[in-house]
Protein backbone atom coordinates (compact mmCIF):
# COMPACT_ATOMS: atom_id res chain seq x y z
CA UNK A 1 121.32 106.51 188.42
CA UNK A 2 119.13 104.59 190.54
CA UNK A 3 115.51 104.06 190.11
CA UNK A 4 114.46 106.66 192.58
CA UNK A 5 116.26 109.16 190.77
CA UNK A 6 114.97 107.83 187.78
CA UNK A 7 111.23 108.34 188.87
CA UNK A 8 111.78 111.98 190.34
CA UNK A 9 113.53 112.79 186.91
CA UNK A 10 110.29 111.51 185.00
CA UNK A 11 107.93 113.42 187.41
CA UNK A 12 110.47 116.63 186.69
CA UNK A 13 109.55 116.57 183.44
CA UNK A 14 105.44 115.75 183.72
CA UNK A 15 105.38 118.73 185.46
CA UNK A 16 107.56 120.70 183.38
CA UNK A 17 105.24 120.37 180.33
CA UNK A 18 101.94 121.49 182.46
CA UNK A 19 104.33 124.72 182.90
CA UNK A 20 105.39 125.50 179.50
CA UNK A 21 104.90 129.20 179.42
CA UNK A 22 106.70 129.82 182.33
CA UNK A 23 109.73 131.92 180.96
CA UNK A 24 112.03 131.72 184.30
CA UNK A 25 111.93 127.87 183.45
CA UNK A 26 114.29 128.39 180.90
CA UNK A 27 116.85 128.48 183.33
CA UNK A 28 115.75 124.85 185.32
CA UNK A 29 118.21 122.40 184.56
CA UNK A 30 116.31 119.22 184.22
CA UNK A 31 119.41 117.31 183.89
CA UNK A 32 121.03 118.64 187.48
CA UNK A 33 120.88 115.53 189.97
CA UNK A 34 120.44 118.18 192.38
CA UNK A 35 117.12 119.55 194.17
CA UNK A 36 115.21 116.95 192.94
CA UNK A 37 112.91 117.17 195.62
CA UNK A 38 112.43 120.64 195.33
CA UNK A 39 112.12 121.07 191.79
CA UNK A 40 108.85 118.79 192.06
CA UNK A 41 107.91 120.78 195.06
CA UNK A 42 107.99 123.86 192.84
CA UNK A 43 106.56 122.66 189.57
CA UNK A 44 103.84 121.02 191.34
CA UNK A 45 103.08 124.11 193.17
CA UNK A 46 103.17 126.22 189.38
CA UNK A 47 101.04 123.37 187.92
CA UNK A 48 98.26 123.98 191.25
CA UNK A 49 98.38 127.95 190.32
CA UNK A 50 100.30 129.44 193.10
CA UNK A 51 102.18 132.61 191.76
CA UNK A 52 105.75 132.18 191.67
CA UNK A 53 106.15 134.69 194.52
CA UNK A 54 104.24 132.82 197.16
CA UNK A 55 106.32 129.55 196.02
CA UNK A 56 109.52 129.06 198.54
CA UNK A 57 112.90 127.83 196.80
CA UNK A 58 111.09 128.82 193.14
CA UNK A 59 114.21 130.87 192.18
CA UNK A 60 116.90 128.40 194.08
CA UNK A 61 115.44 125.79 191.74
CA UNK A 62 116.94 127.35 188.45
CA UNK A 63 120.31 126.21 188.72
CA UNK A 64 121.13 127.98 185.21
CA UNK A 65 119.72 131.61 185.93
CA UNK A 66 122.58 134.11 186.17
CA UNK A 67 124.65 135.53 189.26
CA UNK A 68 122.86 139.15 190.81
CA UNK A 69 123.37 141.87 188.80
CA UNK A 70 123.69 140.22 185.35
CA UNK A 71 121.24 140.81 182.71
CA UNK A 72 118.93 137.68 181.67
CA UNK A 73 116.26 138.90 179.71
């Protein structure tokens, strides 16, 4: 892992302790490699107070959420 990747993975997780709460989060994979970019794009926007509905990518970002039409809750 570079040090780039490194960095983004330390910001992932900043943000994902100002969003504890947030029960879709349980389905963000904070050790994917993937999205990296995004995943800060859409924690930052949670941590700022946009609802996840006016966040783009918010549900592309959980990488562990179950295929359409399977049962989560």
């Amino acid at each position: 892992m570079n040090h780039e990747t490194i960095a983004k993975h330390m910001k992932i997780s900043e943000l994902l302790i100002d969003n504890i709460g947030i029960p879709e989060l349980r389905f963000f994979d904070i050790a994917s490699e993937t999205m990296l970019d995004e995943k800060i794009k859409v924690l930052t926007a949670l941590r700022e107070g946009k609802s996840i509905e006016d966040i783009p990518n918010f549900y592309d970002v959980l990488e562990l959420m179950p295929g359409k039409n399977k049962h989560w809750d």
